[in-house]
Protein backbone atom coordinates (compact mmCIF):
# COMPACT_ATOMS: atom_id res chain seq x y z
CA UNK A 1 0.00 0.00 0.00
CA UNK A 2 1.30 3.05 -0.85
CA UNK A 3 1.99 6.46 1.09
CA UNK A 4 -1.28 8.26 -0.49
CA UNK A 5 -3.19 4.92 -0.26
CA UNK A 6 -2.95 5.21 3.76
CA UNK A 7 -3.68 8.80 3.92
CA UNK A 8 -7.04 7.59 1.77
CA UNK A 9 -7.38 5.19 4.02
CA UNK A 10 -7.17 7.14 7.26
CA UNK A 11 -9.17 9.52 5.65
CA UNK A 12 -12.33 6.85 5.74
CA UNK A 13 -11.89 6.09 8.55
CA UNK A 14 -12.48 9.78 9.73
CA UNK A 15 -15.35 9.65 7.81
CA UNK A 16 -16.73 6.55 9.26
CA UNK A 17 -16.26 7.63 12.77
CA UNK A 18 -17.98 11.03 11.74
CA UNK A 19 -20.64 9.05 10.04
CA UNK A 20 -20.96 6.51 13.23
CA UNK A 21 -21.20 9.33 15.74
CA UNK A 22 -24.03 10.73 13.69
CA UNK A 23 -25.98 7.30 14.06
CA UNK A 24 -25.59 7.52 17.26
CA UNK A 25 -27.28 10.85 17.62
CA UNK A 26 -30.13 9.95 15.79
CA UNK A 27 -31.03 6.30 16.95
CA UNK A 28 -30.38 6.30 20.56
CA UNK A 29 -33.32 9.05 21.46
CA UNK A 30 -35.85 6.21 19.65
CA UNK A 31 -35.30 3.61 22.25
CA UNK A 32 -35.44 0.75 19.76
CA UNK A 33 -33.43 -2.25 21.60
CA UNK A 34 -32.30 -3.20 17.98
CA UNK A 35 -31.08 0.48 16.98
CA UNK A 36 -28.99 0.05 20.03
CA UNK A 37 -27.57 -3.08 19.47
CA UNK A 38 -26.80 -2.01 15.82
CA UNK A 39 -25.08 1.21 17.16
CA UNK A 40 -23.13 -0.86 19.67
CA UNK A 41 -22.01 -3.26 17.03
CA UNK A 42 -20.70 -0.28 15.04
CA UNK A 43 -18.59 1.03 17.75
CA UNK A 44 -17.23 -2.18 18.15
CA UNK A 45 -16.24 -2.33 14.41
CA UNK A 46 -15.37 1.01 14.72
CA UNK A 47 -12.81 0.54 17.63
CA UNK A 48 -11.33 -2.65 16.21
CA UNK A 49 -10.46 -0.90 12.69
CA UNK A 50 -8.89 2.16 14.99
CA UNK A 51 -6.43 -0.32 16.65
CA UNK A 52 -5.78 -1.73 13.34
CA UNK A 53 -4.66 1.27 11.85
CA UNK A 54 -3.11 2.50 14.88
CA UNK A 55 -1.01 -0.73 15.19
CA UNK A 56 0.26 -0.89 11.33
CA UNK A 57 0.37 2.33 9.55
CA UNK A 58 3.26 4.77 11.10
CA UNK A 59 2.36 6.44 14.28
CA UNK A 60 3.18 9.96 12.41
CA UNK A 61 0.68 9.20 9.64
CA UNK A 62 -1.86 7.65 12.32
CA UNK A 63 -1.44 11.20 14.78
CA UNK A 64 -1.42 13.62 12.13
CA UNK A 65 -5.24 12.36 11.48
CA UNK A 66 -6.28 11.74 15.30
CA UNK A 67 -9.12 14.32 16.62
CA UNK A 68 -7.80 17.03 18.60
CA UNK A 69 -7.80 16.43 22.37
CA UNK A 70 -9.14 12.34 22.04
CA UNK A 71 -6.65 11.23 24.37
CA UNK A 72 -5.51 11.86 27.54
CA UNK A 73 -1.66 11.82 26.84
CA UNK A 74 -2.77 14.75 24.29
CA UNK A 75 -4.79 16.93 25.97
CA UNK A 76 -1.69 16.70 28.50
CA UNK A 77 0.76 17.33 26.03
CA UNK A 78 -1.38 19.78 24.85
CA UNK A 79 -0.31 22.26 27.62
CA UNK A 80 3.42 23.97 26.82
CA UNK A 81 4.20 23.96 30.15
CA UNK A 82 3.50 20.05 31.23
CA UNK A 83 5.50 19.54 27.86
CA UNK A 84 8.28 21.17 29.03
CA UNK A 85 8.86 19.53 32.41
CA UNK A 86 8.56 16.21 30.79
CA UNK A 87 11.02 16.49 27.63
CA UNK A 88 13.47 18.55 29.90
CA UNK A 89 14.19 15.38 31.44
CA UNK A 90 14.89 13.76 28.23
CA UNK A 91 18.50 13.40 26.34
CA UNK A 92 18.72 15.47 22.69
CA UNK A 93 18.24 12.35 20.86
CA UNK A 94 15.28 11.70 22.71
CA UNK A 95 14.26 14.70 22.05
CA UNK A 96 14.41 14.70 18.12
CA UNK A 97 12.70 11.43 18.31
CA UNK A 98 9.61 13.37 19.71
CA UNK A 99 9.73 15.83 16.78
CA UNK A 100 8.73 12.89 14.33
CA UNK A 101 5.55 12.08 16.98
CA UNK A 102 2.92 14.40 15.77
CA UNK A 103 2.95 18.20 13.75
CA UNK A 104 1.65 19.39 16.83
CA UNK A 105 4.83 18.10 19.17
CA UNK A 106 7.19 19.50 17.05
CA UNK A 107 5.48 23.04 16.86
CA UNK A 108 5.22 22.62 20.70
CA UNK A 109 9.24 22.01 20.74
CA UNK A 110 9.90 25.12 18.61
CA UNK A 111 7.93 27.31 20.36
CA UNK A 112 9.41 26.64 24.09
CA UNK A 113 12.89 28.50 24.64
CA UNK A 114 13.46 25.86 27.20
CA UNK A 115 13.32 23.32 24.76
CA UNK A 116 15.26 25.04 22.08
CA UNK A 117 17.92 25.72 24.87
CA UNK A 118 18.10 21.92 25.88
CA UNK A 119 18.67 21.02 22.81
CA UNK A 120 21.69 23.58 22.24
CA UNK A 121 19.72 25.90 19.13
CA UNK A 122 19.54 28.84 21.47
CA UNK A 123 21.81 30.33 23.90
CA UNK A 124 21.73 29.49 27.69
CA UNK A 125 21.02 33.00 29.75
CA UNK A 126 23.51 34.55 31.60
CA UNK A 127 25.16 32.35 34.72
CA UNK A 128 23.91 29.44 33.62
CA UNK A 129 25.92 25.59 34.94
CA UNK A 130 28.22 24.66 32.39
CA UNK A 131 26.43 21.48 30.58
CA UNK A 132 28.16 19.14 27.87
CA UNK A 133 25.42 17.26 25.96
CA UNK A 134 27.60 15.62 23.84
CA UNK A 135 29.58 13.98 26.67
CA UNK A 136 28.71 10.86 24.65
CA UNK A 137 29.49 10.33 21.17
CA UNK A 138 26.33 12.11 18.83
CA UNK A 139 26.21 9.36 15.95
CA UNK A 140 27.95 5.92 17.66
CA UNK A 141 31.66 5.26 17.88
CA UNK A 142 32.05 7.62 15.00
CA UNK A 143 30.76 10.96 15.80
CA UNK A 144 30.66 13.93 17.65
CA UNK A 145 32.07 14.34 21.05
CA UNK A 146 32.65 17.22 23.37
CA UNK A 147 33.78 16.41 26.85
CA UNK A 148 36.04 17.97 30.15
CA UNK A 149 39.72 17.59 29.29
CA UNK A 150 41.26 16.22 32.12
CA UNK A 151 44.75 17.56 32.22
CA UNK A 152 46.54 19.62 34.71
CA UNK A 153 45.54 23.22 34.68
CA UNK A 154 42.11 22.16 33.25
CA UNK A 155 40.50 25.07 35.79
CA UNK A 156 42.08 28.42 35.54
CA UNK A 157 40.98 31.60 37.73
CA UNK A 158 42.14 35.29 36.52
CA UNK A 159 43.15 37.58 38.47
CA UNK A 160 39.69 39.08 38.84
CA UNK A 161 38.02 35.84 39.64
CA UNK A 162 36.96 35.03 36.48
CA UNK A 163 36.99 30.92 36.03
CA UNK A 164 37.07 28.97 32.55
CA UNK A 165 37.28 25.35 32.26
CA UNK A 166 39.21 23.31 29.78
CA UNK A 167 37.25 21.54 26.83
CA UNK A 168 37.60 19.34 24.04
CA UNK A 169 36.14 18.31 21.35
CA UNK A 170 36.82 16.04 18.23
CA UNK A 171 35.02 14.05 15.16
CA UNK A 172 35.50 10.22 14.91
CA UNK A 173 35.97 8.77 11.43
CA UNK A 174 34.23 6.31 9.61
CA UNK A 175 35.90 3.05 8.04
CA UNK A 176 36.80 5.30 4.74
CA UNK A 177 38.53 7.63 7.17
CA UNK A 178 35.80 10.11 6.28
CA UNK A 179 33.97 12.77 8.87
CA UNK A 180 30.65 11.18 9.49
CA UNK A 181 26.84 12.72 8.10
CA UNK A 182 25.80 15.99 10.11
CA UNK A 183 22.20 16.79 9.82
CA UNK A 184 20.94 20.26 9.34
CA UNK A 185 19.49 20.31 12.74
CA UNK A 186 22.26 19.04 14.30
CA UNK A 187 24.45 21.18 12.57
CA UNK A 188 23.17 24.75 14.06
CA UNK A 189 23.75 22.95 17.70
CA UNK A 190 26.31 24.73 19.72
CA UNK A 191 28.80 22.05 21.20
CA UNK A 192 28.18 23.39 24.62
CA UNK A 193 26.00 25.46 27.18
CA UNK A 194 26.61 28.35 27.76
CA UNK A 195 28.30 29.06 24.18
CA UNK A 196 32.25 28.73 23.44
CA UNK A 197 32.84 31.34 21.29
CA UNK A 198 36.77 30.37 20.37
CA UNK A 199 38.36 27.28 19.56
CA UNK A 200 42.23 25.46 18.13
CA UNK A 201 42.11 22.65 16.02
CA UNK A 202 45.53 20.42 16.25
CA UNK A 203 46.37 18.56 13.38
CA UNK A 204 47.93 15.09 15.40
CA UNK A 205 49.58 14.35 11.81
CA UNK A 206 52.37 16.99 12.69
CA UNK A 207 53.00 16.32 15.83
CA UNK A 208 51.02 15.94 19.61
CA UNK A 209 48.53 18.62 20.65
CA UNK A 210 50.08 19.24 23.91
CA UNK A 211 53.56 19.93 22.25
CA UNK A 212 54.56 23.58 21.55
CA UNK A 213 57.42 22.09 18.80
CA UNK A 214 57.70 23.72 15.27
CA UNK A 215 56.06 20.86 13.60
CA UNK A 216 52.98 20.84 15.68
CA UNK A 217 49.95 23.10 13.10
CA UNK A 218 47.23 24.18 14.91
CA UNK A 219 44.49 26.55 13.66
CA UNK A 220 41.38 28.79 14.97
CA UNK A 221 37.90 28.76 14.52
CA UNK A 222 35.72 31.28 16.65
CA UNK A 223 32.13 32.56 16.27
CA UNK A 224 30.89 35.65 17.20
CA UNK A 225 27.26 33.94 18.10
CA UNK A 226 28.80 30.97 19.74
CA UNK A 227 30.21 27.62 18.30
CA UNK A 228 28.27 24.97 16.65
CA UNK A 229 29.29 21.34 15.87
CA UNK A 230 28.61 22.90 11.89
CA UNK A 231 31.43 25.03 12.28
CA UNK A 232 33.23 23.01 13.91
CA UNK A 233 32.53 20.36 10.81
CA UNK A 234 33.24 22.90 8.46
CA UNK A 235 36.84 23.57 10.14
CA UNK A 236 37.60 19.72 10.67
CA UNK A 237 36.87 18.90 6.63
CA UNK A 238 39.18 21.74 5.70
CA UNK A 239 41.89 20.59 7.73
CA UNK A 240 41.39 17.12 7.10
CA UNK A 241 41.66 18.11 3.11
CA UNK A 242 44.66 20.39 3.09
CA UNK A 243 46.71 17.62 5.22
CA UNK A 244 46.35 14.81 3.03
CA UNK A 245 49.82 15.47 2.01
CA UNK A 246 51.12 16.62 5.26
CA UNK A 247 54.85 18.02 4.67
CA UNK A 248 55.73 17.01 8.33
CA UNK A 249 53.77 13.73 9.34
CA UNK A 250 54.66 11.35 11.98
CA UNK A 251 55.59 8.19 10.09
CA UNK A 252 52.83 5.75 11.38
CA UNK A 253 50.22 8.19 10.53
CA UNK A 254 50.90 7.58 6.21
CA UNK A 255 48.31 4.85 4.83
CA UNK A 256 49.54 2.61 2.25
CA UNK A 257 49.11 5.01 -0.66
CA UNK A 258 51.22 7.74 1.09
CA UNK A 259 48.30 9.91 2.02
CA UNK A 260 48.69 11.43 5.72
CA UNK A 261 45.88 9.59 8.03
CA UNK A 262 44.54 12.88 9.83
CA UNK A 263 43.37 12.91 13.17
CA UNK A 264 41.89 16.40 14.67
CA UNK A 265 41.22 17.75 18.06
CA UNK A 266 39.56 21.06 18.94
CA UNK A 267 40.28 22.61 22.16
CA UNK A 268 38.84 25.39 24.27
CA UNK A 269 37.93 26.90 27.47
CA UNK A 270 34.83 28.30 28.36
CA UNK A 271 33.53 30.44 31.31
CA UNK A 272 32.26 28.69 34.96
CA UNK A 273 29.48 30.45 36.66
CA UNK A 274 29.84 30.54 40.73
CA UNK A 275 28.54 27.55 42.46
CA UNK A 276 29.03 25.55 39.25
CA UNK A 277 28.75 21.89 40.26
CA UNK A 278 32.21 20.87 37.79
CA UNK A 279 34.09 23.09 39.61
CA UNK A 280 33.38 21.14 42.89
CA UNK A 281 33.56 17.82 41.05
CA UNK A 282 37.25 19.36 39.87
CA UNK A 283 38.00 20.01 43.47
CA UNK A 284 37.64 16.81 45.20
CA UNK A 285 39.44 15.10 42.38
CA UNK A 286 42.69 17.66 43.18
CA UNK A 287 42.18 16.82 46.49
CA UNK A 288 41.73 13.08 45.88
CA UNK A 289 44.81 13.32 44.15
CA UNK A 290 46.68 15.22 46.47
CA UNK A 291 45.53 12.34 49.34
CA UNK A 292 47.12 9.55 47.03
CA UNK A 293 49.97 11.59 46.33
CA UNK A 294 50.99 11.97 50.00
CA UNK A 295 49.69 8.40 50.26
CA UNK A 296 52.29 7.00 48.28
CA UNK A 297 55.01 9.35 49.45
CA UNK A 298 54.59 8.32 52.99
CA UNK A 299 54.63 4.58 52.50
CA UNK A 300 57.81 5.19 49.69
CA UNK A 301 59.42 7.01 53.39
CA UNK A 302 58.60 3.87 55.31
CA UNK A 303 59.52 1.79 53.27
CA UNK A 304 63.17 3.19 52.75
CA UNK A 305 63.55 3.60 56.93
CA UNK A 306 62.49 -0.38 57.00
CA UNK A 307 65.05 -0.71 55.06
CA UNK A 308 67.49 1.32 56.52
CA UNK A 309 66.61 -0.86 59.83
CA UNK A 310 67.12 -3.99 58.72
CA UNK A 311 70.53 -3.27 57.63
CA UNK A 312 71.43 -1.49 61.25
CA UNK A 313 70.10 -4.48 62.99
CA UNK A 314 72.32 -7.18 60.57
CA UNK A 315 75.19 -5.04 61.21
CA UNK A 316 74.62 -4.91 65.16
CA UNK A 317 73.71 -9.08 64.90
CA UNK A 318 70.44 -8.68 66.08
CA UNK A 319 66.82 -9.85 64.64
CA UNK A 320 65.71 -8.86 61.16
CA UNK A 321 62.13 -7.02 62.07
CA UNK A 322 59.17 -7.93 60.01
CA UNK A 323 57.58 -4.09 58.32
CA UNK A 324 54.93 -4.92 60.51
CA UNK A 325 57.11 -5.18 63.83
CA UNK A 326 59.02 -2.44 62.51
CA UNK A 327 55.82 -0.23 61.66
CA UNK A 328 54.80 -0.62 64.97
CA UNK A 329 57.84 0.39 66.78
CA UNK A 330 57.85 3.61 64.21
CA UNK A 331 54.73 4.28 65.76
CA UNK A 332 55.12 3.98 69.00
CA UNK A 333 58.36 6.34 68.48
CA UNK A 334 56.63 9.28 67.09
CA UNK A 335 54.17 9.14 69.32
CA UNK A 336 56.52 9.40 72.37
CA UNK A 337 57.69 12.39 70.43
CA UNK A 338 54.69 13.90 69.95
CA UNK A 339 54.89 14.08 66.07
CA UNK A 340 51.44 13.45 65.60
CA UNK A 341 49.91 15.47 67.97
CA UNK A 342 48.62 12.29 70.48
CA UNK A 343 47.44 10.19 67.79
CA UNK A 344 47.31 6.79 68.94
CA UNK A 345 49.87 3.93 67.67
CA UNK A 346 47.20 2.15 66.06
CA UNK A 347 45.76 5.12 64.17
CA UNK A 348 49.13 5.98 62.90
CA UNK A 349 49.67 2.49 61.71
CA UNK A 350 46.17 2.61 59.70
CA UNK A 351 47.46 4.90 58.07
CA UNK A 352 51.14 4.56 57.39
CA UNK A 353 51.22 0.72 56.88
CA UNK A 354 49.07 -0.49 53.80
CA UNK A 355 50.33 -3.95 53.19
């Protein structure tokens, strides 16, 4: 059956429930028991062909013909504001998936700012928590990502208190080593909220991004309205094209036919409002880091004065001490001289002795 051959079809349909609903307005004042059994008959025909259609023609198709308000899911979704709270709890591609529901859905989705801001096609206000949508990879293993970049000096704080946050961002590459499709929608999607408004692209086939050497050709690409993963695109495919025949490539990066095998990342740093919740998630990492740091610098320490024992007591002719034995007599030491401030032995040991 053919497109125009279900929208006929549909079509009948309307005009059989029309047509029943008429019936019904003119038999059931009569009282005649058969009239009524007729009418109920043709509600039941009338409900089984609805699930029919319902159940095999596209759900599109089947909503775009449904009467205004005939369910309760519609008449919910009917009201912006219900709309909103529900689909703002939804992922973008969730999101796009409820644009193909109905006509009316996806007028109620262009409409709401919140919406359009959720799904990155209009900037988030002033102060707004930094959010990375793209976190995961927009099109599978191949496509767009955008995520923190978790290197040292990934926060930085100005003088007057202003703080960015380190970004990055990059395309994956199909099996033909080609950028993967970008719809149009998709396209006019800034990579972040709230906006970045500069980025560099590295080309990895002259060298490593986080090198400053000679060989190493990076390049800009700003927007005075914010970046969008279209720009972005655009940028990556020129790149990618003017360094198939890299002058300076890395020697695993040529394919078999002496072209240059490109690989691109675009980095960034964009603005952190106070109280943003990255910022504190940035902090306790530092500080978790700091912890193992010390961690493995005090147990390195004990390690060497166990060491440093055993050879004083083989050169005086007495016992070797197990780390344990010897951990324990450590602690018991510093504790008689008050190097950690009347912490119990045991305490100390907890924490210096991690077998």
């Amino acid at each position: 059956m053919s497109y125009e051959d279900r929208r006929m079809a549909l079509n009948h349909l309307e005009g059989l429930r029309q047509s029943v609903a008429q019936l019904t307005t003119i038999a059931l004042p009569s009282g005649n028991a058969h009239s009524h059994e007729a009418i109920a008959s043709a509600h039941m025909s009338l409900k089984g062909l609805e699930d029919f259609m319902s159940n095999v023609l596209e759900t599109r198709l089947y909503n775009e013909r449904r009467t205004p308000g005939s369910t309760t899911a519609l008449r919910t979704f009917g009201v912006l504001e219900l709309l909103e709270m529900t689909l703002s709890y939804l992922n973008i591609p969730d999101i796009l998936h409820v644009y193909q529901v109905s006509r009316g859905m996806q007028e109620a989705i262009e409409k709401s700012s919140r919406l359009q801001t959720r799904l990155c096609l209009r900037s988030a206000p002033p102060g707004s928590h930094l959010d990375l949508p793209f976190k995961k990879s927009l099109y599978g293993p191949t496509g767009f990502v955008c995520s923190q970049n978790y290197v040292r000096k990934a926060i930085q704080i100005s003088e007057s208190g202003h703080t960015t946050y380190r970004i990055k961002a990059k395309f994956g590459l199909n099996s033909d080593r080609e950028l993967p499709k970008i719809g149009l929608r998709h396209r006019s999607m800034f990579i972040c909220q709230p906006p970045v408004y500069e980025m560099t692209v590295h080309a990895q086939c002259c060298g490593q991004p986080w090198l400053t050497s000679e060989g190493v050709r990076s390049y800009k690409v700003s927007a005075a309205q914010g970046l969008t993963i279209g720009d972005l695109y655009d940028s990556a495919k020129g790149v990618l094209a003017s360094h198939q025949l890299c002058p300076k490539p890395v020697w695993h990066r040529l394919n078999d036919d002496g072209t240059v095998d490109v690989a691109l990342t675009f980095g960034g740093r964009v603005p952190l409002a106070a109280g943003d919740p990255i910022l504190g998630e940035w902090i306790a990492k530092e500080a978790q880091k700091v912890a193992e740091k010390t961690e493995r610098e005090e147990r390195t320490a004990n390690l060497q004065a166990y060491c440093v024992a055993k050879e004083q007591a083989h050169e005086s002719g007495e016992p070797l001490p197990t780390f344990k034995d010897f951990m324990v007599a450590r602690a018991e030491t510093n504790y008689r001289q008050k190097t950690v401030a009347g912490m119990p032995a045991e305490e100390w040991l907890a924490r210096g002795y991690n077998p």
